[in-house]
Every structure is written in structure tokens, then in C-alpha cells.
Protein backbone atom coordinates (compact mmCIF):
# COMPACT_ATOMS: atom_id res chain seq x y z
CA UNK A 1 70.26 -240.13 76.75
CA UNK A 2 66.83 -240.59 78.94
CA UNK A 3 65.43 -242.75 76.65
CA UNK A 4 66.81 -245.91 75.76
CA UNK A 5 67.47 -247.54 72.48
CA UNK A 6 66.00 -250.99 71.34
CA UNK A 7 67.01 -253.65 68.72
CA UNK A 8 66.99 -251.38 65.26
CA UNK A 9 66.25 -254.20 62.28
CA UNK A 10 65.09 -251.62 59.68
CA UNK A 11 66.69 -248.67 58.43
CA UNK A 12 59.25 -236.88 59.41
CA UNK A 13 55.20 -229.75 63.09
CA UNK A 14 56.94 -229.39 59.45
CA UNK A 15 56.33 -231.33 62.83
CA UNK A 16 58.46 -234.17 61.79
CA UNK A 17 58.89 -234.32 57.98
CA UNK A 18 62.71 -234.51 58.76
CA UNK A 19 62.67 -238.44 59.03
CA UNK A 20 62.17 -239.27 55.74
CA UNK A 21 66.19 -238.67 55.63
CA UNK A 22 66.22 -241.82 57.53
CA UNK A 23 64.59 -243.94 55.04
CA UNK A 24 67.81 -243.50 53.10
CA UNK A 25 70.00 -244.90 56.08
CA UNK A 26 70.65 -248.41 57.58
CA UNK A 27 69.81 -249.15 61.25
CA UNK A 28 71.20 -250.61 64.26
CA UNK A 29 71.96 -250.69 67.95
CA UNK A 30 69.71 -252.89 71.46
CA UNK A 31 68.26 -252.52 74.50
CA UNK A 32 65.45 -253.84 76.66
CA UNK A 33 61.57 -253.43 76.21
CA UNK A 34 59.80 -252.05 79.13
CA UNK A 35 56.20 -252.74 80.01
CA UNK A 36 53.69 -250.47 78.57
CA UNK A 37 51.30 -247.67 80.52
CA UNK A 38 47.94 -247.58 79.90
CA UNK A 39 45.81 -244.56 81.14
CA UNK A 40 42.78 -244.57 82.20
CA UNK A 41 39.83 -245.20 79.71
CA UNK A 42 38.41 -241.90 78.04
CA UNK A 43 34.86 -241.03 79.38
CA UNK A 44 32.27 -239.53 77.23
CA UNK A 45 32.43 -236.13 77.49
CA UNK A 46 28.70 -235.18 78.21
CA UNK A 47 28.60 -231.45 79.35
CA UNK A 48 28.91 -228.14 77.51
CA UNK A 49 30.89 -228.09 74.33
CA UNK A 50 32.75 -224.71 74.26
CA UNK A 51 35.40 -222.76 72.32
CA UNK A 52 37.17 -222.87 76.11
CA UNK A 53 36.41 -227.20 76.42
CA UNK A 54 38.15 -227.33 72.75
CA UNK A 55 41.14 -225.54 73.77
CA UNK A 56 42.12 -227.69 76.43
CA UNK A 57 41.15 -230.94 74.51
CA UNK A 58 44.11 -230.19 72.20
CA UNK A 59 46.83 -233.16 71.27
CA UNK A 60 48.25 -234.65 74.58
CA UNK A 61 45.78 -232.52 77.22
CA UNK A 62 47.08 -232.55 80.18
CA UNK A 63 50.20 -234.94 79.81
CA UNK A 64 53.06 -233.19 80.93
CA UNK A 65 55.52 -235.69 79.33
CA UNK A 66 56.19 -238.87 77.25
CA UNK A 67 59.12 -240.84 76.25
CA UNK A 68 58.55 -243.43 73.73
CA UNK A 69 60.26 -245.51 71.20
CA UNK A 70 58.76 -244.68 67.72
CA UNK A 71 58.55 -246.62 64.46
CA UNK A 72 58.27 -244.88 61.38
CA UNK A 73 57.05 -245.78 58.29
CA UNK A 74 57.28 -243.77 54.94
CA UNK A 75 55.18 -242.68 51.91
CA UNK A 76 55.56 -241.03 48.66
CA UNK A 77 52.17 -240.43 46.76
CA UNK A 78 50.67 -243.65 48.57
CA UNK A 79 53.89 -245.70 48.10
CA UNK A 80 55.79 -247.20 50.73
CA UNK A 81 58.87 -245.34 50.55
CA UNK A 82 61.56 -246.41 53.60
CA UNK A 83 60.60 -247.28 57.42
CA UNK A 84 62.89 -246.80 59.99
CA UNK A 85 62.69 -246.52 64.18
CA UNK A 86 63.71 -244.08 66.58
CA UNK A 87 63.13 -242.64 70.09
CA UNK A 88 61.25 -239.39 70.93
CA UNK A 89 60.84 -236.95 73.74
CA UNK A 90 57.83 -234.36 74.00
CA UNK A 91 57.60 -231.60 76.91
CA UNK A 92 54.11 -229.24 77.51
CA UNK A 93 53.50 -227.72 75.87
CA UNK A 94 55.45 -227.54 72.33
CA UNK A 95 59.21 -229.19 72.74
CA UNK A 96 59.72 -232.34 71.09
CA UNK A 97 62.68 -233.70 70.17
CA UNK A 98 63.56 -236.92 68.07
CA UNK A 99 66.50 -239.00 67.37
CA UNK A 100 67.77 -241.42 65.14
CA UNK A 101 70.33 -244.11 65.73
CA UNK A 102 72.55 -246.08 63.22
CA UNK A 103 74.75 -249.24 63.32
CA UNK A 104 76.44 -249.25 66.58
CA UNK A 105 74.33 -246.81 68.57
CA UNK A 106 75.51 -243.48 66.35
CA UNK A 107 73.46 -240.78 65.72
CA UNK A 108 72.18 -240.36 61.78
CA UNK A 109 69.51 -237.75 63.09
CA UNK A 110 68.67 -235.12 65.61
CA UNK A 111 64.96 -233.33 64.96
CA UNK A 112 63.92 -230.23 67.58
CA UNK A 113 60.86 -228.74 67.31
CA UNK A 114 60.15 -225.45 69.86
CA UNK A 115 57.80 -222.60 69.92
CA UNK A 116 60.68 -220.92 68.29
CA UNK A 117 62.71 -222.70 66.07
CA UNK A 118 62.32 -226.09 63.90
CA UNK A 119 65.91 -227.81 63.78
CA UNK A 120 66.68 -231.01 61.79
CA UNK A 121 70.73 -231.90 62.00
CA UNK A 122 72.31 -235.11 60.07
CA UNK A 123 75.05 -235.54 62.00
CA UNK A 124 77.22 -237.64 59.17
CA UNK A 125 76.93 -234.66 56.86
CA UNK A 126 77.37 -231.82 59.21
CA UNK A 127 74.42 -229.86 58.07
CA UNK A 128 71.33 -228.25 59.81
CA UNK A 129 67.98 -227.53 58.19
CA UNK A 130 66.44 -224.65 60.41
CA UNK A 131 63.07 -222.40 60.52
CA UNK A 132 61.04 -220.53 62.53
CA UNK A 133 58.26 -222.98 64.35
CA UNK A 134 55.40 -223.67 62.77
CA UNK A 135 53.70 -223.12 65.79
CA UNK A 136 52.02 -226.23 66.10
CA UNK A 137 50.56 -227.06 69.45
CA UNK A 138 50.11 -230.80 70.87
CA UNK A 139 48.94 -229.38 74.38
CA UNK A 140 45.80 -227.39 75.65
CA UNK A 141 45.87 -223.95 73.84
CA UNK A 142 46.32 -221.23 76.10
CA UNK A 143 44.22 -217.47 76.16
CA UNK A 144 47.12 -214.83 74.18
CA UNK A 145 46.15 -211.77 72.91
CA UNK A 146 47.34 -212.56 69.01
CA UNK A 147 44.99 -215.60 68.45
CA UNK A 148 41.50 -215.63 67.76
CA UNK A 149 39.35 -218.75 68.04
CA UNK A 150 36.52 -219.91 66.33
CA UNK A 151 34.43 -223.49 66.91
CA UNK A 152 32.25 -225.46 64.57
CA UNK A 153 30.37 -228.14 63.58
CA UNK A 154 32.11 -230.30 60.29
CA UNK A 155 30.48 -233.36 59.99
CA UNK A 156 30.47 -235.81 62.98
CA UNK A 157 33.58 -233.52 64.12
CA UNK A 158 33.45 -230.18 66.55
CA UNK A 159 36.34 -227.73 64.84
CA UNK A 160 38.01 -225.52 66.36
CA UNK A 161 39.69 -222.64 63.87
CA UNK A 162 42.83 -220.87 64.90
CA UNK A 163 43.25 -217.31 63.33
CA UNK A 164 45.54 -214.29 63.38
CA UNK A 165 43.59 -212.25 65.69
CA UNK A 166 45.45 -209.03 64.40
CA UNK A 167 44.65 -209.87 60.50
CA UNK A 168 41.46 -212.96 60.09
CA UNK A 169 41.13 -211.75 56.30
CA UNK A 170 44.18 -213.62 55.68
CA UNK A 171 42.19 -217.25 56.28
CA UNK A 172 42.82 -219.27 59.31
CA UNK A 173 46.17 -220.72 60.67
CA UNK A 174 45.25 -223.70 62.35
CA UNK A 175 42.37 -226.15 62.85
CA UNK A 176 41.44 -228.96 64.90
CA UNK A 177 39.01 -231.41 65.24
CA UNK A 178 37.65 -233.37 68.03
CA UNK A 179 35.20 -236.61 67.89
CA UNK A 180 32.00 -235.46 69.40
CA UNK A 181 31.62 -238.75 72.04
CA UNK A 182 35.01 -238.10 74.17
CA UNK A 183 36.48 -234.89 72.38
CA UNK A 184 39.23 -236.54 71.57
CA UNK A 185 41.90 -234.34 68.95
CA UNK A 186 41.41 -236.70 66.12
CA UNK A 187 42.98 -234.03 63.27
CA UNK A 188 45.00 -231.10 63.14
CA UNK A 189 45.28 -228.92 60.05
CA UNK A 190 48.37 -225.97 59.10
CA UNK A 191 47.20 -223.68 56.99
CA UNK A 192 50.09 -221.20 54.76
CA UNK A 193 48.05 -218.83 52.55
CA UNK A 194 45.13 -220.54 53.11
CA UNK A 195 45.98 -223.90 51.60
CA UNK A 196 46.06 -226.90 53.96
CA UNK A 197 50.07 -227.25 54.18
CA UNK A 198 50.02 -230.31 56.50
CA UNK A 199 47.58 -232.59 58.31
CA UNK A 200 48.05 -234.24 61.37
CA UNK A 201 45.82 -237.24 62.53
CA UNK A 202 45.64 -239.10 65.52
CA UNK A 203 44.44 -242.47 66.51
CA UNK A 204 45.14 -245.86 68.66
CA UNK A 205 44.10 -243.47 71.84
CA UNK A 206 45.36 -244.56 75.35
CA UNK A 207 42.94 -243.40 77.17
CA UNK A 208 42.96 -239.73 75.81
CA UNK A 209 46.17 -239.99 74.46
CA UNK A 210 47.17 -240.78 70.74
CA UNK A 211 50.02 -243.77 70.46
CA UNK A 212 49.39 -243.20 65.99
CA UNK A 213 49.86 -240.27 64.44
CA UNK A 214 50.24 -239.85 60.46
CA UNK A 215 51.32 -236.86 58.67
CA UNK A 216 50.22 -235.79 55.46
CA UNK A 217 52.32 -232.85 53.39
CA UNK A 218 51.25 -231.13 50.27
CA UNK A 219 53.69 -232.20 48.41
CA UNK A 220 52.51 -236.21 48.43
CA UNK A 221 54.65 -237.01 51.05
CA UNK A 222 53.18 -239.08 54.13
CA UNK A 223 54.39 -240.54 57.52
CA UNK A 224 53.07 -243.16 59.54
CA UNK A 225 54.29 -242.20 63.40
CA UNK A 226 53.49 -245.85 66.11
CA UNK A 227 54.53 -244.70 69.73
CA UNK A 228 56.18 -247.89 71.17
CA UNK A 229 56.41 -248.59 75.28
CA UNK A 230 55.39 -244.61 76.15
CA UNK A 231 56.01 -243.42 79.53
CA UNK A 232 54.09 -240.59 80.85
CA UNK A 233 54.77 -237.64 82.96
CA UNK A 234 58.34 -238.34 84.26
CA UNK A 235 60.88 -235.92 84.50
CA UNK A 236 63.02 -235.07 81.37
CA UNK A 237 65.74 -231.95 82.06
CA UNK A 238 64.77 -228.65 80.18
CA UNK A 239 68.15 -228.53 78.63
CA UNK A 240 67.18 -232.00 76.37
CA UNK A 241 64.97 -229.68 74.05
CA UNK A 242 68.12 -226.80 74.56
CA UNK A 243 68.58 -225.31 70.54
CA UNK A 244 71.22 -227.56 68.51
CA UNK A 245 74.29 -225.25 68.36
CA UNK A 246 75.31 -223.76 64.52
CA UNK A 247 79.38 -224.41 65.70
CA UNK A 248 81.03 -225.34 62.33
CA UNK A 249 77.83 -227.02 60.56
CA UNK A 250 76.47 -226.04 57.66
CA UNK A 251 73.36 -224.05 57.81
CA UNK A 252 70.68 -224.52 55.30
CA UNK A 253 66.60 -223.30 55.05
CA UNK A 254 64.46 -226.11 55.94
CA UNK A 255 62.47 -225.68 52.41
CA UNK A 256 65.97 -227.22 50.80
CA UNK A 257 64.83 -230.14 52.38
CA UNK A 258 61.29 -230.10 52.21
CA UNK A 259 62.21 -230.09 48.25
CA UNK A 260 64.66 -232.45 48.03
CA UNK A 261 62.14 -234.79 49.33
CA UNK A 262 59.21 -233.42 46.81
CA UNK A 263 57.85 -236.84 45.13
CA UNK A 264 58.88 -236.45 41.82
CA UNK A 265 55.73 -236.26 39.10
């Protein structure tokens, strides 16, 4: 493991919504705490704002890597509903990978999140929840030929929209929104159907990089996401964010667990 674990004395892009399984589980496990990295202070931002300045002001910008304990803390329709900790890896520019660790260092949780595929496996049950990404990106967006791009001004905020370039009819995909002092990614939005599906926002920068991050899900569901002692831009091996393997586990859509954790009315 490159990361390691701390004392445990509690116990989630579609990003993460996977950890509210560890609400239901007990925690464990120690290690040492490490002294935290600060980056440099963010600098107002005072030339051009441009659909092409946007792009690369998405999520973690330029970071190429962080490694950070996490703490967790979970909602249902405003109600706390479970907390738990963790540790978490994220590679440029769309692998992260969480895990979660139980009374005497086991695993209770293993969460991958690619380009391609979304993976959440509970190791003490043998089962996988899997789907295709969401396609959320934390790093700067890069020019393809099936996305089309539109900025705004909402509010205090500049927005950037995200839309099927093949089919914009269908509403957009994405959007993103930056504070208008340092451009700093302060909310993301998924869109399915045109209905907000998901919201992502940021805060607690350091320097231009969010240590907070809660997620809101349509179905009342929220999580409250504290990076704890991050490193930046040290090397973590390609194979970490390697797909789980199926093997003899059961293999279940993610929406089974997306509704097994719907809040009930």
C-alpha cells in the first residue's frame, strides 16, 4: 500500500457515493501522521477569462498526484447518517482510487474510478458494483473532438458547460464553476437527461487545491469528503488504479447500490 493507514476511531464521480457502505461498518487499524504540504498561495487571476483559461482551471489543475488520508462524514436528507475514514489516491487526469480499512488493518472497501469504468468491491461480501465512468474530470479538460464547450456568467461564478458535441439538443453533460477572483473550481455539476444527477463542491483551498469536497446526489444522499496530511506530486505506480479483477465475485450494476442507499421517504 503507498499510503499509510492512521488510528481509525470511527466506523461515497457516482465519484464516490460507494462509502456510504462504510457507515454501516466498524473501524480500526494505526500509523503515524506526517506533516502537512501547503502550496503556494492562489494569486488573483487578472488576465483574460476564456473558454481555454476555464478548461485548465478544472479540479486539481496541474497536480499530477495526491495521497491523502480522508475522513468521511455521511448524510441522508440533511441527517447525519455514519462517518467513517479512509485513504485515497488520485492520478491526472481521472484515476482515483479509495480504500477502506477495518479492525486490524482489513479491507471493508475498495472504490476505482477511471475514464472507463466505476468499480466499488466489499471485500467481506465478495461483490462488485460496476459501470461505465461517469466521466467526471478533476484535471484541466483537454481539446477532443466529441465535446463542445460553452462559458458563462451565473452569478458571482464564470461557468463553463460541457456538451455532447455530436448531439447539444440533448442538454448539457457537465458544468463547472469557477470564483471570479482566483478561478478557482468551486462546483461541478453531472447532468443525466438534463436533471442535475450529482454536485460536486469544493472548498478549504491549498493554494489552488481543494482539501473539502461534498457531494450531493439526487436521491438526498450527501457526503462530506476532509483530505487529511495530502502529499502532492509523488510517484504512485500505474498499476494502483489497474481494474479490480471479476475472479469469483459477484457482479452487480452500480444502480443496485445507488438504491439500496435511496433515503427512504
Amino acid at each position: 500500500m503507498f499510503i499509510s493507514s492512521r488510528c481509525f476511531s470511527r466506523g461515497n464521480a457516482y465519484l464516490v457515493v460507494i462509502c456510504m457502505l462504510a457507515a454501516l461498518l466498524l473501524t480500526g487499524g494505526c500509523a503515524p501522521k506526517k506533516g502537512v504540504v501547503r502550496q503556494p498561495e492562489a494569486e488573483p487571476y487578472t488576465g483574460p477569462v476564456t473558454t481555454e483559461v476555464l478548461k485548465r482551471s478544472v479540479g486539481f489543475r496541474d497536480i499530477r498526484t495526491i495521497k491523502a488520508l480522508v475522513d468521511v462524514k455521511v448524510f441522508k436528507k440533511g441527517e447525519p447518517a455514519g462517518s467513517f475514514n479512509g485513504v485515497l489516491g488520485y492520478k491526472a487526469p481521472d484515476a482515483v482510487k479509495t480504500s477502506f480499512f477495518g479492525p486490524f488493518g482489513l479491507t471493508v472497501m475498495e472504490m476505482l474510478a477511471t475514464k472507463d469504468v466505476l468499480q466499488v468491491y466489499i471485500p467481506p461480501k465478495n461483490i462488485m458494483y460496476e459501470m461505465l465512468s461517469p466521466g467526471i474530470s478533476l484535471s484541466s479538460l483537454r481539446n477532443d473532438n466529441r465535446s463542445l464547450y460553452v462559458m458563462q456568467e451565473e452569478g458571482d461564478f464564470h461557468a463553463l458547460y460541457v456538451y455532447n458535441a455530436a448531439d447539444t439538443t440533448e442538454g448539457p453533460l457537465m458544468k463547472y464553476l469557477f470564483d471570479q477572483t482566483y478561478l478557482l473550481n468551486q462546483k461541478i455539476v453531472v447532468y443525466r437527461s438534463a436533471e442535475e444527477a450529482m454536485t460536486i463542491s469544493f472548498g478549504n483551498f491549498n493554494g489552488t487545491v481543494p482539501e473539502l469536497a461534498r457531494l450531493s446526489f439526487s436521491n438526498g444522499t450527501d457526503m462530506e469528503i476532509t483530505f487529511q496530511e495530502p502529499e502532492y506530486d509523488t510517484e504512485i505506480p500505474d498499476a494502483y488504479f489497474r481494474e479490480i479483477e471479476h475472479g469469483d465475485k459477484q457482479i452487480l450494476p452500480f444502480q443496485e447500490l445507488l438504491k439500496r442507499f435511496a433515503p427512504s421517504r
